[in-house]
Protein backbone atom coordinates (compact mmCIF):
# COMPACT_ATOMS: atom_id res chain seq x y z
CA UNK A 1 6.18 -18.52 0.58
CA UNK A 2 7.91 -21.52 -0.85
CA UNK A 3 10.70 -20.77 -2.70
CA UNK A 4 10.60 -23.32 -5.61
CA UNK A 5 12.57 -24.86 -7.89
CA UNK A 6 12.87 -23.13 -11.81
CA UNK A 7 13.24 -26.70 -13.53
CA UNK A 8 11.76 -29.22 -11.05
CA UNK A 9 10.76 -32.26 -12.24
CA UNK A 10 12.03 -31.12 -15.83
CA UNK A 11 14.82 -33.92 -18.00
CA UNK A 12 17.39 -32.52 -19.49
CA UNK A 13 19.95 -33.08 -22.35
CA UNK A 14 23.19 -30.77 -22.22
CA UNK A 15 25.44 -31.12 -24.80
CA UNK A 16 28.98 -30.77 -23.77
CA UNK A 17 28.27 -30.69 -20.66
CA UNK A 18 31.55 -32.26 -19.69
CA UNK A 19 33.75 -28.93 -19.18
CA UNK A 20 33.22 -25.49 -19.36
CA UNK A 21 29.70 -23.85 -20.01
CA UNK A 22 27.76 -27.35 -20.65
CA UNK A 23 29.00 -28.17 -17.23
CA UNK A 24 28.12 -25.38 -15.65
CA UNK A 25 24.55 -25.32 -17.07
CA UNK A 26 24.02 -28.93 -16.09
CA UNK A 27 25.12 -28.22 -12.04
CA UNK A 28 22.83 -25.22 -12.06
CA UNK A 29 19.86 -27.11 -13.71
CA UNK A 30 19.93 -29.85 -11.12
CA UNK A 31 20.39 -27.32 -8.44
CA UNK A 32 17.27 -26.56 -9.81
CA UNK A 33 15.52 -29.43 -9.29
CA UNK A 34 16.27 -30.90 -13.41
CA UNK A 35 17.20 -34.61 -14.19
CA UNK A 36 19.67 -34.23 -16.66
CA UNK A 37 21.82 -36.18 -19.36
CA UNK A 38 25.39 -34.92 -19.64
CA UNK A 39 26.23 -36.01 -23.32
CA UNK A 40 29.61 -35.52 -24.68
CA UNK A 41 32.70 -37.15 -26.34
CA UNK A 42 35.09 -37.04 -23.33
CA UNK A 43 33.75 -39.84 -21.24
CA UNK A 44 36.19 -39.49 -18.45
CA UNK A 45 35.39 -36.12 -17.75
CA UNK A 46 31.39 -36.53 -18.16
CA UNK A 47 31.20 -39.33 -16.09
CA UNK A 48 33.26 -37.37 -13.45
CA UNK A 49 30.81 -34.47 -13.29
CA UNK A 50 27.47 -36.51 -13.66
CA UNK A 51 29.28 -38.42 -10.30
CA UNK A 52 30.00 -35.09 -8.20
CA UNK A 53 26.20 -34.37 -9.45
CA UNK A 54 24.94 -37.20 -7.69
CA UNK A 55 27.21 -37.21 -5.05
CA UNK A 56 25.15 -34.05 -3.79
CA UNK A 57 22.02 -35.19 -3.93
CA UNK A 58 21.07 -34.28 -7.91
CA UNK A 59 20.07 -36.53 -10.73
CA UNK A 60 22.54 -36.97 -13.36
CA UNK A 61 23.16 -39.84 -15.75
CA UNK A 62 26.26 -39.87 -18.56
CA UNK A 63 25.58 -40.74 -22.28
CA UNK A 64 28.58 -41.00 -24.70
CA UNK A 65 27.63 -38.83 -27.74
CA UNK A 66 29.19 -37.44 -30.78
CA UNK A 67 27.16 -34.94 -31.90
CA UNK A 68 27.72 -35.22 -35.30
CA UNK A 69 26.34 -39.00 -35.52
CA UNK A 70 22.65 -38.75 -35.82
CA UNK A 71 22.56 -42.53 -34.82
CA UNK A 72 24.25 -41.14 -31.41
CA UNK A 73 21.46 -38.23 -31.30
CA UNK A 74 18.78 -41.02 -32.40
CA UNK A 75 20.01 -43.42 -29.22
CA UNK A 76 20.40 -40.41 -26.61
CA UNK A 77 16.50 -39.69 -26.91
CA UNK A 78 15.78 -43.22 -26.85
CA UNK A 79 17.87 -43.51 -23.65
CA UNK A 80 16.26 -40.40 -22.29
CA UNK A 81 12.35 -41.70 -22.61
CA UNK A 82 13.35 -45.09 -21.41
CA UNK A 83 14.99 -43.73 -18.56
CA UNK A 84 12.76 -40.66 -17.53
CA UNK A 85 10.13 -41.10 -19.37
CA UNK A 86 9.89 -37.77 -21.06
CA UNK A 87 12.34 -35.12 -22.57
CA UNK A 88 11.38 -30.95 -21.76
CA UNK A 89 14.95 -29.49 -22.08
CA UNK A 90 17.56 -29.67 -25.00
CA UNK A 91 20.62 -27.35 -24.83
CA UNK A 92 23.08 -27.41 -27.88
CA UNK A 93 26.50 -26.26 -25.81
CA UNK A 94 29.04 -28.64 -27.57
CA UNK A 95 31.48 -26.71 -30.12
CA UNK A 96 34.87 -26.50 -31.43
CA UNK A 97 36.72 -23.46 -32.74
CA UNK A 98 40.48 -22.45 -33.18
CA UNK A 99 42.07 -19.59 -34.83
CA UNK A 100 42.95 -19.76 -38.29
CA UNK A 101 43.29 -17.29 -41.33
CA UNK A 102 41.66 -18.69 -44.45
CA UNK A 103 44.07 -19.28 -46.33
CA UNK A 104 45.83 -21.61 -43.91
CA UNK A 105 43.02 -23.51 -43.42
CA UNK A 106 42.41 -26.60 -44.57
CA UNK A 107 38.62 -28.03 -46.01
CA UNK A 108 38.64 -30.91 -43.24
CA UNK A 109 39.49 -28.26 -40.66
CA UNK A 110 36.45 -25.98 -42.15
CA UNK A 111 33.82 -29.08 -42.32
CA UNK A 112 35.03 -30.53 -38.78
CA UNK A 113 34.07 -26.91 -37.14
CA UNK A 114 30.87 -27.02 -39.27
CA UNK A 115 29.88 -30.43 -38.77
CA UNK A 116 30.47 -29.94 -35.06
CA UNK A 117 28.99 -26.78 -34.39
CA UNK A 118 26.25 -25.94 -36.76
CA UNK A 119 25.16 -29.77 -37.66
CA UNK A 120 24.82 -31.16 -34.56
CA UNK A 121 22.42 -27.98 -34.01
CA UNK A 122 20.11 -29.12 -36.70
CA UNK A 123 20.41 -33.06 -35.56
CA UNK A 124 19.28 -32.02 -31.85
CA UNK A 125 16.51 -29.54 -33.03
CA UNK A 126 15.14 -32.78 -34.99
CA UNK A 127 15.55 -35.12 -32.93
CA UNK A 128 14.49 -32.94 -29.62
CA UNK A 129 11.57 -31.77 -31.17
CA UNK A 130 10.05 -35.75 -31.82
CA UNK A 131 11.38 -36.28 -28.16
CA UNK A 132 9.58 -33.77 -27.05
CA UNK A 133 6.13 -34.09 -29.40
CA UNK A 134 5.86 -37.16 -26.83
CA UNK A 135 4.95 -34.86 -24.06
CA UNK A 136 2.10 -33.68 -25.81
CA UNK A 137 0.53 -30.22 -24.82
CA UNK A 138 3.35 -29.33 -22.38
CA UNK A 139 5.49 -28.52 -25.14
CA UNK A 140 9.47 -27.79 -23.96
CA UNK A 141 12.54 -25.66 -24.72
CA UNK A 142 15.41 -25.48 -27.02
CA UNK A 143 18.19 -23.29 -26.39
CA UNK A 144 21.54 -23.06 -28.68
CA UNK A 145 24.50 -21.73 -27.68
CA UNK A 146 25.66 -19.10 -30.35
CA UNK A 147 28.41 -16.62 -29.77
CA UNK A 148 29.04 -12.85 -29.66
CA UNK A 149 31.73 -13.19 -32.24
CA UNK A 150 28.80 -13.26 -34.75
CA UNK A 151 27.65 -9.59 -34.79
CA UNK A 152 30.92 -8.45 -35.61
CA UNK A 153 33.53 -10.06 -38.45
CA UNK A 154 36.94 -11.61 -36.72
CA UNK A 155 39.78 -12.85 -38.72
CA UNK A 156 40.78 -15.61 -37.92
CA UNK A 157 37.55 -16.93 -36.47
CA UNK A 158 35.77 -17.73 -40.10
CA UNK A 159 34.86 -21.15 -39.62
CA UNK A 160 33.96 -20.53 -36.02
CA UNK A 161 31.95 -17.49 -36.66
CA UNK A 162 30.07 -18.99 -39.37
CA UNK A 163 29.04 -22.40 -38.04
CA UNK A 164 27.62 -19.95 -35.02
CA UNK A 165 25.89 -17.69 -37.58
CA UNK A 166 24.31 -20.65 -39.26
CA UNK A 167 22.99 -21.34 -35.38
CA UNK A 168 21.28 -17.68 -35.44
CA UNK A 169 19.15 -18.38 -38.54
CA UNK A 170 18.46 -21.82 -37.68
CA UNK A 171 17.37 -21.05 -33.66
CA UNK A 172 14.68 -18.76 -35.51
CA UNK A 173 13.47 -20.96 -38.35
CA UNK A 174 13.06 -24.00 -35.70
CA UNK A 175 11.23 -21.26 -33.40
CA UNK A 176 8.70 -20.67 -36.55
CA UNK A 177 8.72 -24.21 -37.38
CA UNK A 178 7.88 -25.80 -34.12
CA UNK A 179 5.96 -23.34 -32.44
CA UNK A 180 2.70 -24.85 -32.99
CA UNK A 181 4.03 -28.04 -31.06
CA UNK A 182 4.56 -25.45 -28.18
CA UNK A 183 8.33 -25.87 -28.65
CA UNK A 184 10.39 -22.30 -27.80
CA UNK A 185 13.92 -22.05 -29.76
CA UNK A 186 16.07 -19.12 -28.37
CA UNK A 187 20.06 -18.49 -28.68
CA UNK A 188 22.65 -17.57 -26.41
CA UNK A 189 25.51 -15.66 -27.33
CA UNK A 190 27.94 -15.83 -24.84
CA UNK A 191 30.59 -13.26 -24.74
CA UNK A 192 34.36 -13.38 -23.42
CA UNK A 193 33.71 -16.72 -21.14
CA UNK A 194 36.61 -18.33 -19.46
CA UNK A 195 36.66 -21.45 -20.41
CA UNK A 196 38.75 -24.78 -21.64
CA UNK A 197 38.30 -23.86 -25.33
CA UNK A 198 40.98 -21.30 -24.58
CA UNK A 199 43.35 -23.62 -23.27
CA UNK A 200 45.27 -23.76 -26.20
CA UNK A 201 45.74 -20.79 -27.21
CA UNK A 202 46.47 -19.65 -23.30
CA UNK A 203 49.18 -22.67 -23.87
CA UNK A 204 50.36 -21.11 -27.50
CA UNK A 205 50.96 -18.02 -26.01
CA UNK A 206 53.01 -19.03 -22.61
CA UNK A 207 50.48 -17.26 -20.48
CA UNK A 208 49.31 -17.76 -16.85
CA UNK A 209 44.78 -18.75 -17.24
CA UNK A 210 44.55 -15.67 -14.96
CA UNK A 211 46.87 -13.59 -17.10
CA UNK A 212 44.85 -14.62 -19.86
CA UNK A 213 41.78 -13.68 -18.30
CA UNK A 214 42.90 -10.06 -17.46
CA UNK A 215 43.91 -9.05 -21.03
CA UNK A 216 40.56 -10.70 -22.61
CA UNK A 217 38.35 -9.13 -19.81
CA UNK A 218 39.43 -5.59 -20.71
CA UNK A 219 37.95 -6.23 -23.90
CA UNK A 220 34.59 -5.81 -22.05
CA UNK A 221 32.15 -2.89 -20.70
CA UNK A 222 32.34 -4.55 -17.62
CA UNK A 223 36.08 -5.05 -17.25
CA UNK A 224 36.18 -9.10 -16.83
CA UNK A 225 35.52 -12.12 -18.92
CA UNK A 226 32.50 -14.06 -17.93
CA UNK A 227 32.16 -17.27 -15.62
CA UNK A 228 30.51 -20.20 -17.29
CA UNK A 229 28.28 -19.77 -14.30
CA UNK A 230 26.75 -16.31 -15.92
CA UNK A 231 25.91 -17.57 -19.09
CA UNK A 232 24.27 -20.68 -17.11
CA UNK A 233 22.20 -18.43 -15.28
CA UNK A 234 20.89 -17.01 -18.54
CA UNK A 235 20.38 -20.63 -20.08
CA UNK A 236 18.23 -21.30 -17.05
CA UNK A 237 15.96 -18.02 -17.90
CA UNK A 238 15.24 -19.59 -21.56
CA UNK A 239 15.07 -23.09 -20.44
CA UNK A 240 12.24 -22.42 -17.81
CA UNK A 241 9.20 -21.31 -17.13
CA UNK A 242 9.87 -17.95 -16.64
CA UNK A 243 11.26 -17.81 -20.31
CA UNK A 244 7.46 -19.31 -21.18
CA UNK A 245 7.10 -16.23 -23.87
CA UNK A 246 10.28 -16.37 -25.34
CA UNK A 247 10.75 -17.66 -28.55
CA UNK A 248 13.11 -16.93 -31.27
CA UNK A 249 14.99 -14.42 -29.38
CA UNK A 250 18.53 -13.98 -29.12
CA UNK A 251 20.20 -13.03 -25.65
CA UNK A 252 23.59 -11.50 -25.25
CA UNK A 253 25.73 -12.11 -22.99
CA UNK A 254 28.76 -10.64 -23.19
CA UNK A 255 29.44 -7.99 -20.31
CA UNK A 256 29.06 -5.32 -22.92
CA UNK A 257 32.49 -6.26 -25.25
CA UNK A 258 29.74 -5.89 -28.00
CA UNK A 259 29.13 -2.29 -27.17
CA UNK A 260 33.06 -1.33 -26.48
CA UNK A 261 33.45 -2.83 -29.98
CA UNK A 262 31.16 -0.21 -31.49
CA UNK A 263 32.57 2.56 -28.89
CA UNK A 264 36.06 2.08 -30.37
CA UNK A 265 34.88 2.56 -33.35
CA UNK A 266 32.90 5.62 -32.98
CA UNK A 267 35.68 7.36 -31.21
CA UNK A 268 37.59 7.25 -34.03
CA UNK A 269 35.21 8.29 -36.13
CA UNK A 270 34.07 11.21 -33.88
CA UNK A 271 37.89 12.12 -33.23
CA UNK A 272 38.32 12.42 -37.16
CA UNK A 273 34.53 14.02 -38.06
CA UNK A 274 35.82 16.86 -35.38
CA UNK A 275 38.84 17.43 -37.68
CA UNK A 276 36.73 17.90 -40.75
CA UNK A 277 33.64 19.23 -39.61
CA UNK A 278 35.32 22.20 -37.37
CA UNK A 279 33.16 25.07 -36.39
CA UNK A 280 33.37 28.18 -37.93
């Protein structure tokens, strides 16, 4: 039996999709027989990876976007139905986030992570979901990239973890919204993922990426941070057919760190309920 292809013949539009889990998602989905649009701010590096796409045999094309311009988002799915003639895919990957209390943070800082993160959601829901009304009946799939650090409250993360909440309500509203056009809306929220985003604080804190990546990855059920490739795999469930009845849902992905959140919590609650509660 032919083994085929989970996106062949499907276009794609990743969203930072020049580094970390965008890129990852876009090599996978043209392993996988997609055409897809890297779209990001840092030309240099997008051009490099649509290139090394390409260069093995996929179909990859750069487009320069700043996903807070809804000009940009306006021109990308213009470009798109020139060049391929349709649009099936959109996944929202690019995001900012840093550390910062509340108090030292400044309103620019706030909107910026905002504005980057939560608004250019809503632009490529819109604007994906007219691209995609052009393949009629067909219908396509939306999938935003959300984060763990949502179900539980971080300090330091506020801006961060609320742009990313703001995803949760809006992946489900779109998912009403656009379900009669046959368009499915799900979120990912990745957990612990080793990525560039943590450059700078790896930097900040004079430690070796692997280093890093030990500490962080204990934080987990599973004792190790994720690989961009394992939340691409998961991306690729959503984004294809055999995600064709999923809409609206949210899928973790997080190697358990959720759970090991929750069982610190309850030892310590156990360990002092056994202090009160003793038996007779």
């Amino acid at each position: 039996m032919k083994n085929e292809k989970k996106l062949e013949g499907k276009v794609c539009i990743i969203t930072g999709a020049a580094s970390g889990i965008g890129k990852a998602t876009a090599q996978l989905f043209t392993k996988e027989g997609a055409r897809v649009i890297i779209a990001d701010i840092q030309e240099d590096k997008g051009k490099i990876v649509a290139d090394s796409i390409t260069g093995e045999g996929g179909t990859a094309s750069f487009f320069h976007l700043d996903v807070t311009n809804e000009d940009g988002w306006a021109d990308i799915m213009a470009y798109t139905l020139k060049t391929y003639g349709r649009l099936n895919v959109l996944v929202n990957d690019a995001g900012i986030g840093f550390m910062k209390s509340i108090a030292d943070m400044s309103l620019s800082e706030w909107r910026m992570v905002l504005s980057t993160n939560l608004d250019s959601t809503f632009l490529g829901i819109k604007h994906a979901a007219l691209a995609i009304a052009k393949n009629g009946v067909k219908g396509g799939s939306i999938v935003n990239v959300s984060s763990s650090l949502t179900l539980k409250p971080s300090p330091g993360h506020a801006a961060y973890s609320v742009s990313k909440s703001g995803v949760n309500m809006l992946t489900k509203i779109a998912a009403i919204e656009l379900a009669g056009q046959n368009i499915r809306v799900n979120t990912i929220y990745p957990g612990p993922t080793l990525t560039p985003i943590w450059d700078p604080l790896i930097s900040q804190m004079e430690m070796t990426k692997e280093a890093f990546g030990k500490i962080a990855g204990e934080t987990t059920l599973l004792g190790h941070m994720a690989r961009a490739t394992d939340i691409a795999y998961s991306i690729l469930h959503l984004a294809s057919d055999q995600g064709g009845f999923v809409t609206g849902a949210e899928l973790l992905v997080d190697g358990g760190e959720v759970l090991k959140r929750d069982q610190k919590i309850f030892d310590v609650v156990s360990d002092a309920a056994k202090t009160v509660f003793k038996s007779p």
